[in-house]
Protein backbone atom coordinates (compact mmCIF):
# COMPACT_ATOMS: atom_id res chain seq x y z
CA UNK A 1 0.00 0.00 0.00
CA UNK A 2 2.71 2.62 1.24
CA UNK A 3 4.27 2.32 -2.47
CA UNK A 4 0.88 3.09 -4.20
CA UNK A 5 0.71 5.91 -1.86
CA UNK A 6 4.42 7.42 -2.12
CA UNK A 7 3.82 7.29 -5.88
CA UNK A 8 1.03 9.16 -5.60
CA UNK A 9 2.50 11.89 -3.19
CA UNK A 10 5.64 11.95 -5.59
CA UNK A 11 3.83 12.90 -8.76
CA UNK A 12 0.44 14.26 -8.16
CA UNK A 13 0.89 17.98 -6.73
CA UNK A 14 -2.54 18.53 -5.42
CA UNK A 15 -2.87 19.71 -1.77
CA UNK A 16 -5.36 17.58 -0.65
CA UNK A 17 -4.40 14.83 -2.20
CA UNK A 18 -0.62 15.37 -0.70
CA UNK A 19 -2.33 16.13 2.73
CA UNK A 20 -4.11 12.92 2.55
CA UNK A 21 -1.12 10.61 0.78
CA UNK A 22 1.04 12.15 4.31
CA UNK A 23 -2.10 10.89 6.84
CA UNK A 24 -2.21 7.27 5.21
CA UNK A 25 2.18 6.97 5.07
CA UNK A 26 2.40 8.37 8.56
CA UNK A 27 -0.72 5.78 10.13
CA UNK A 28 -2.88 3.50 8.35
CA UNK A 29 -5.34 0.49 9.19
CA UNK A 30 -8.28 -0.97 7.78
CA UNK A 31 -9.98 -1.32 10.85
CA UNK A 32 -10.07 1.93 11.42
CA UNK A 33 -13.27 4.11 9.88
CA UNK A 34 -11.04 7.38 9.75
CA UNK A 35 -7.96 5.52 7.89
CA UNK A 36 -10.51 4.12 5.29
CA UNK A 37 -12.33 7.30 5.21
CA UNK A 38 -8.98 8.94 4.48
CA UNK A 39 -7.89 6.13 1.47
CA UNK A 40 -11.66 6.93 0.31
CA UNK A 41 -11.16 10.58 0.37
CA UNK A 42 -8.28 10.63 -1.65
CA UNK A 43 -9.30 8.20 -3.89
CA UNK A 44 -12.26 11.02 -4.63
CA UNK A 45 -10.15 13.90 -5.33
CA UNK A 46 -8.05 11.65 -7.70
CA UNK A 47 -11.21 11.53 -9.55
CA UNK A 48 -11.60 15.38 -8.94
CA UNK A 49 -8.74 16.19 -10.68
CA UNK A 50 -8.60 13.77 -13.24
CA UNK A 51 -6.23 11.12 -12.18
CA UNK A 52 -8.84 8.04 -12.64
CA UNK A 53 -5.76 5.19 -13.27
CA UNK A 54 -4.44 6.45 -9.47
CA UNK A 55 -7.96 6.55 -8.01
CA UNK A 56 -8.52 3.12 -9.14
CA UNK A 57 -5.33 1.71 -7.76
CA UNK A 58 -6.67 3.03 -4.40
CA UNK A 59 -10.10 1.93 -4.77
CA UNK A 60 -7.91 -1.73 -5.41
CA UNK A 61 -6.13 -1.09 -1.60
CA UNK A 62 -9.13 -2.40 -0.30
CA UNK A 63 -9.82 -5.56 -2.75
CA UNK A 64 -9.17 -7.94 0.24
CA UNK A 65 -11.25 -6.08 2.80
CA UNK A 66 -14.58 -8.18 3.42
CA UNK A 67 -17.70 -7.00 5.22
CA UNK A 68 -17.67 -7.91 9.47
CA UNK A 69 -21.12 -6.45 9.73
CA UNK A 70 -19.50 -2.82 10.90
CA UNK A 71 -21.55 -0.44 8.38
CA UNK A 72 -19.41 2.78 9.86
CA UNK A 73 -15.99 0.73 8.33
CA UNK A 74 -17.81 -0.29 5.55
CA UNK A 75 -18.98 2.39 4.15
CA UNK A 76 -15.73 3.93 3.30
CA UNK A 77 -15.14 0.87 1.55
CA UNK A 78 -18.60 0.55 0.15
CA UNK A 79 -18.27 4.12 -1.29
CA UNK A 80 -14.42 3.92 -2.71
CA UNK A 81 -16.16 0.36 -4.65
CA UNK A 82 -18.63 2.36 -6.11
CA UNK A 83 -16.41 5.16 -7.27
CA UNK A 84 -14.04 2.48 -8.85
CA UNK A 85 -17.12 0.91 -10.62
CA UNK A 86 -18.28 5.02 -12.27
CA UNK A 87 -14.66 4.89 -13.66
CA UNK A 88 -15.11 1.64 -14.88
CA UNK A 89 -18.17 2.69 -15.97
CA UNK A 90 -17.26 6.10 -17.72
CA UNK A 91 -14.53 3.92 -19.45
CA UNK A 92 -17.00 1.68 -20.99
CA UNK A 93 -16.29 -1.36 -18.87
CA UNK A 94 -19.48 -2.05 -17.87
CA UNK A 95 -19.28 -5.70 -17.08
CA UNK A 96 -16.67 -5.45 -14.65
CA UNK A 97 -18.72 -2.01 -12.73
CA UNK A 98 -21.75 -4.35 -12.61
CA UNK A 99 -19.66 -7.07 -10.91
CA UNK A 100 -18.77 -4.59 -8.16
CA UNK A 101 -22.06 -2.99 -8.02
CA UNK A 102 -23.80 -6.29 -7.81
CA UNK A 103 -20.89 -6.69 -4.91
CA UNK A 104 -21.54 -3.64 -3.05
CA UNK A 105 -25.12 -4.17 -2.55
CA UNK A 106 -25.52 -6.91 -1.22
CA UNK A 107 -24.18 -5.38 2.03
CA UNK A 108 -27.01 -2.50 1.53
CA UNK A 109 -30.15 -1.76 2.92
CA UNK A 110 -32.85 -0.24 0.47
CA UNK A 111 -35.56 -0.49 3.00
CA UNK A 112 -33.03 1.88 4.91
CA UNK A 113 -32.41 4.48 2.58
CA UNK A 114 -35.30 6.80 2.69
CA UNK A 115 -33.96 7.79 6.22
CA UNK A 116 -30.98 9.45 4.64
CA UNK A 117 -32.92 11.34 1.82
CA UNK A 118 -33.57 14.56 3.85
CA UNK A 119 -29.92 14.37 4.88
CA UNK A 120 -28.39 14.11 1.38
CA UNK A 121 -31.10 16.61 -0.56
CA UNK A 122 -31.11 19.24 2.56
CA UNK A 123 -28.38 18.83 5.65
CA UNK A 124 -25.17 18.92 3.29
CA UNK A 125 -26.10 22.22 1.52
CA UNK A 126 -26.52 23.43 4.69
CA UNK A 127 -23.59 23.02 6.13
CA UNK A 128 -21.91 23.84 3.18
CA UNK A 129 -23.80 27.24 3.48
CA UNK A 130 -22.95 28.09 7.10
CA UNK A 131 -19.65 27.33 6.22
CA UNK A 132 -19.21 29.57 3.71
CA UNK A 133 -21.35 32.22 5.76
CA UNK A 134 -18.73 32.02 8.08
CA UNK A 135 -15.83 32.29 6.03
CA UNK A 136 -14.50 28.74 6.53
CA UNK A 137 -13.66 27.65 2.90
CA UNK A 138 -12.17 24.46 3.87
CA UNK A 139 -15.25 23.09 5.80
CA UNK A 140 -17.19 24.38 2.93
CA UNK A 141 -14.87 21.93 0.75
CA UNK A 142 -15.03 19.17 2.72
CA UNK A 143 -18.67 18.85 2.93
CA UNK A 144 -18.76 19.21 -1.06
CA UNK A 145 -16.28 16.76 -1.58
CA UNK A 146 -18.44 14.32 1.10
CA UNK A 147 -21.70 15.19 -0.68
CA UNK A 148 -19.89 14.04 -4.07
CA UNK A 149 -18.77 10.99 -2.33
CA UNK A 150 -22.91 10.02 -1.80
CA UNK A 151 -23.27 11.35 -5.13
CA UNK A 152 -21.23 8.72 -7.00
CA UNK A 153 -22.22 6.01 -4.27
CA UNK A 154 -26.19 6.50 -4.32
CA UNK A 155 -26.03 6.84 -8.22
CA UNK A 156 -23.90 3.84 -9.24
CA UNK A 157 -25.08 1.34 -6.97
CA UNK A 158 -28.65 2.10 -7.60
CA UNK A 159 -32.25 2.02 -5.81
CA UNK A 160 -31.56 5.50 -3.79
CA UNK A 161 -34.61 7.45 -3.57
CA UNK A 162 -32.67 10.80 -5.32
């Protein structure tokens, strides 16, 4: 993993991407929900800027995670899956997305998602509002970049109510 992630940091001069390549070198586990919601992270601004052969390569860091029944973990992974199945996608790889879509959800909960509808459609625009109300542009960023995460997650692995 740490030579994936040097590479990165080495030739992909993006601050947030070099802030998050430094978080996952200095400390990284998969058991942890922050250190998977970092690799997930940086994964997404990858795909931000363009860099969709990287992004995949760290969507692949977690190809021999499995599911323990901890949703907070999972979802990280869950949501870096489903990004690497959009490139796939957007690439015009389809059978290989649907493999990892058809993965994905059967750790999901459809019955479940209509509780997070008012959160995706309403809460995250307004925190990215009072963020920029008060001036904090890099709270403002970081709820974007976590409302693009759902984006891509909800769309590609289907049945979300939005």
């Amino acid at each position: 993993m740490s030579e994936i992630i040097q590479n990165i940091m080495d030739t992909v001069d993006k601050k947030g991407i070099q802030s998050n390549c430094k978080k996952i070198l200095k400390k990284c586990s998969m058991k942890s929900a922050k250190d998977t919601g970092l690799i997930t992270e940086l994964a997404i601004w990858l795909y931000v800027y363009d860099y969709k052969r990287e992004a995949v390569s760290v969507c692949d860091l977690f190809k021999n995670e499995s599911f323990d029944g901890n949703y907070t973990l999972w979802d990280n992974i869950d949501h870096a899956w489903c990004l690497k199945a959009r490139i796939l996608r957007e690439q015009g790889d389809l059978n290989e997305s649907k493999q990892i879509i058809e993965f994905v959800n059967q750790y999901r909960k459809p019955e479940l998602y209509k509780n997070g509808v008012d959160w995706f459609l309403n809460t995250l625009d307004i925190n990215i509002q009072s963020n920029l109300e008060e001036n904090c542009k890099a709270g403002a960023k970081s709820w974007r970049l976590l409302k693009l995460e759902l984006a891509i997650a909800y769309r590609e692995a289907g049945k979300y109510p939005v």
